[in-house]
Every structure is written in C-alpha cells, then in structure tokens.
C-alpha atoms as a PDB file:
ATOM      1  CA  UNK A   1     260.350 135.187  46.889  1.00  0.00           C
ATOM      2  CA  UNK A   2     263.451 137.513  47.107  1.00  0.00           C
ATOM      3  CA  UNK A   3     266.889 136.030  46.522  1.00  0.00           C
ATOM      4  CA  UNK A   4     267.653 135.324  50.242  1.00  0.00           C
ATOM      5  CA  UNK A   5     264.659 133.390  50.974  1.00  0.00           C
ATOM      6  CA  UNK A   6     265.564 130.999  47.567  1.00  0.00           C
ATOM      7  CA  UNK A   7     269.577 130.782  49.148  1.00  0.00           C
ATOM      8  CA  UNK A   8     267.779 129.270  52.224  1.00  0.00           C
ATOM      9  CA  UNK A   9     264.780 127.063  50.672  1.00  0.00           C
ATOM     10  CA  UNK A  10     267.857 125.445  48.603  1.00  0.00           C
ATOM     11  CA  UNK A  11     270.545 125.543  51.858  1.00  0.00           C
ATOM     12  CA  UNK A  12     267.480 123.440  53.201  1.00  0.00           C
ATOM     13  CA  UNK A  13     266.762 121.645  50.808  1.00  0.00           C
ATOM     14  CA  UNK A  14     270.325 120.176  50.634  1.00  0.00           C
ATOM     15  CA  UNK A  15     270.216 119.732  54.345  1.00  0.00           C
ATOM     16  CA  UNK A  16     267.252 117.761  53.867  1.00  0.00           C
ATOM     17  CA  UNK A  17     268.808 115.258  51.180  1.00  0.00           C
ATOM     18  CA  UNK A  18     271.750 114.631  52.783  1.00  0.00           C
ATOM     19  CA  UNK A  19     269.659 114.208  56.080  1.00  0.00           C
ATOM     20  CA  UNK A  20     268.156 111.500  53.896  1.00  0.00           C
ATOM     21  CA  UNK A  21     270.592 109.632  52.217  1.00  0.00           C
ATOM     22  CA  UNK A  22     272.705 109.130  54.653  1.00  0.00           C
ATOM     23  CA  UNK A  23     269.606 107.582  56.918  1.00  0.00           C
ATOM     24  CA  UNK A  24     268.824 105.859  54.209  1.00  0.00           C
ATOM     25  CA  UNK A  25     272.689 104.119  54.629  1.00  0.00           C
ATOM     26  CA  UNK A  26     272.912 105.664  50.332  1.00  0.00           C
ATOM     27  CA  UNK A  27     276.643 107.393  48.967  1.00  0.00           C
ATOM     28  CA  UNK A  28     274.094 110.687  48.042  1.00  0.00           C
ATOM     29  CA  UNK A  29     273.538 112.214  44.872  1.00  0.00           C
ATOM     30  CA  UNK A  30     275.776 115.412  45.037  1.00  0.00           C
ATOM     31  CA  UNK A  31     274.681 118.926  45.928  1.00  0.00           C
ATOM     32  CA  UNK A  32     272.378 119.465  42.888  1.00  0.00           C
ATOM     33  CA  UNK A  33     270.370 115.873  43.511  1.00  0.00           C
ATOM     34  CA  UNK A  34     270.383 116.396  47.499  1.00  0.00           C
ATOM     35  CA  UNK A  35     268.430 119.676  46.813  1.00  0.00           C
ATOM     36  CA  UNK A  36     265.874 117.566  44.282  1.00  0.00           C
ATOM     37  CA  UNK A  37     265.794 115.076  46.671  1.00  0.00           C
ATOM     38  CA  UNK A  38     265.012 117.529  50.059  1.00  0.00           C
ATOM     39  CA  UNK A  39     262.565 119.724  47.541  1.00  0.00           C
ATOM     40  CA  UNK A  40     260.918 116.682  46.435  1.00  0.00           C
ATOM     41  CA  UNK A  41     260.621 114.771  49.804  1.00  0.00           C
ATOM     42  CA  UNK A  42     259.430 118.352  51.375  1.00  0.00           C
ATOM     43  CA  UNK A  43     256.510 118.781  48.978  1.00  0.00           C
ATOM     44  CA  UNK A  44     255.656 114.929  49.698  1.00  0.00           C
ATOM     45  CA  UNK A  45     256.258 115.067  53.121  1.00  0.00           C
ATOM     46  CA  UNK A  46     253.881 118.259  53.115  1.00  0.00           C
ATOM     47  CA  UNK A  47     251.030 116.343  50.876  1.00  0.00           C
ATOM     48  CA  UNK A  48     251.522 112.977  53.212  1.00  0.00           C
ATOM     49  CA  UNK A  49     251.363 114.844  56.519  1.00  0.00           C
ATOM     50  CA  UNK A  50     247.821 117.064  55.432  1.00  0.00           C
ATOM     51  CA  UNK A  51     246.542 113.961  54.072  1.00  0.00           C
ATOM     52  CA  UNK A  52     247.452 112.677  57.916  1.00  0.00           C
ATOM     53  CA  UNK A  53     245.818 115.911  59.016  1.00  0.00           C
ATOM     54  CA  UNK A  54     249.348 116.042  61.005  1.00  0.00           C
ATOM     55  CA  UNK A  55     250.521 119.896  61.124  1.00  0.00           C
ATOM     56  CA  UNK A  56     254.088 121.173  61.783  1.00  0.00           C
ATOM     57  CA  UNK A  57     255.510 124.085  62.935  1.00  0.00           C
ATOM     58  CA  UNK A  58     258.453 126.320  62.512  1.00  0.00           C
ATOM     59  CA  UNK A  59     261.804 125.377  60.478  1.00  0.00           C
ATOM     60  CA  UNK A  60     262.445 122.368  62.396  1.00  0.00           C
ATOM     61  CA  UNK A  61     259.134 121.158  62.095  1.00  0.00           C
ATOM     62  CA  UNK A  62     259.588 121.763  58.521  1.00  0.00           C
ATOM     63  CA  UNK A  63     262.847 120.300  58.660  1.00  0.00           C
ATOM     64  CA  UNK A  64     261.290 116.876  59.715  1.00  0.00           C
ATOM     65  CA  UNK A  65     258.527 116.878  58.090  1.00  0.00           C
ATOM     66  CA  UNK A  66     260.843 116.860  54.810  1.00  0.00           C
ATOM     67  CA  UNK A  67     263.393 114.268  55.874  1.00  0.00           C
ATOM     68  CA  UNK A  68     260.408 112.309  56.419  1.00  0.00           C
ATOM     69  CA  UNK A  69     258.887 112.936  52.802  1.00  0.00           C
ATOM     70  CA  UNK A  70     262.946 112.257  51.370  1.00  0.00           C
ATOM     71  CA  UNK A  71     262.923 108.874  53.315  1.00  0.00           C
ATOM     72  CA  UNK A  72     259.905 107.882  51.566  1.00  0.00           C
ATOM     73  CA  UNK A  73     260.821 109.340  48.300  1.00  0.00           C
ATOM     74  CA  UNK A  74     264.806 107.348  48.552  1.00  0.00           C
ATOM     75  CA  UNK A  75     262.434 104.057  49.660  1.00  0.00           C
ATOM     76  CA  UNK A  76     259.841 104.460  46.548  1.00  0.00           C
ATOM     77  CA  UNK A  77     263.171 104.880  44.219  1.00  0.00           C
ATOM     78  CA  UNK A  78     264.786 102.111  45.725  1.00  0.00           C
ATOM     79  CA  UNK A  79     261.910  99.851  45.169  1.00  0.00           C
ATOM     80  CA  UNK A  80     261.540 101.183  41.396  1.00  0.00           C
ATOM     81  CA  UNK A  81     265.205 100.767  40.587  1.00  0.00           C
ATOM     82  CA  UNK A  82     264.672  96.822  41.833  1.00  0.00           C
ATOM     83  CA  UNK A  83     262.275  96.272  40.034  1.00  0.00           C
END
C-alpha cells in the first residue's frame, strides 16, 4: 500500500464515520475516532455482508457497505454503554 492509497482508505474512512454518526442522530467522535469508527464498521460491514453472501462493487459500493457496518458498530456500542 503506497502512501496515496493509505491518504484515501483514511479520507474514507472518516467519510464513513461521520456518514455514521450523524445517521445515528450522535455529536461524533472527532477525526481520529470517525476513521476507527468507518475502519471498524468497513471490516464488519465486509464480514456481515460475505456472511450474507451479499457482494458490492466499486467505491460506492464500498462506501455503503461500510456505513452499514458503522451503523451497526454505533448500535452495538450504544447498547454496551447502557448496559
């Protein structure tokens, strides 16, 4: 991975969060924790949609497919932090 494809896996990856916490109605975590967040929810998204057998294509594809995982990921914490 060269230097340019890491600038846009994070510039994603912050899209991603944001994307997410502000669906999920939350004040976001900063830039740092938006790009855990949109990492995080992309690698779960990922592992949730093959487990689906549901395949995605392209960026945008990609891009869904991790706002999806980060919405999950935001709900899980939620729930933990209730409890």
């Amino acid at each position: 991975m060269d230097i340019m494809n890491l600038i846009i896996f994070l510039a994603v990856g912050a899209l991603v969060g944001w994307l997410a916490g502000n669906i999920m109605k939350g004040s976001g975590f900063g830039i740092i924790g938006n790009i855990i967040v949109g990492v995080v929810g992309a690698v779960f998204g990922g592992f949730i949609f093959g487990l689906l057998g549901i395949t995605t294509g392209g960026l945008l594809g990609s891009i869904v497919m991790a706002v999806i995982g980060a919405i999950i990921l935001l709900y899980l914490i939620s729930i933990v932090k209730k409890a």
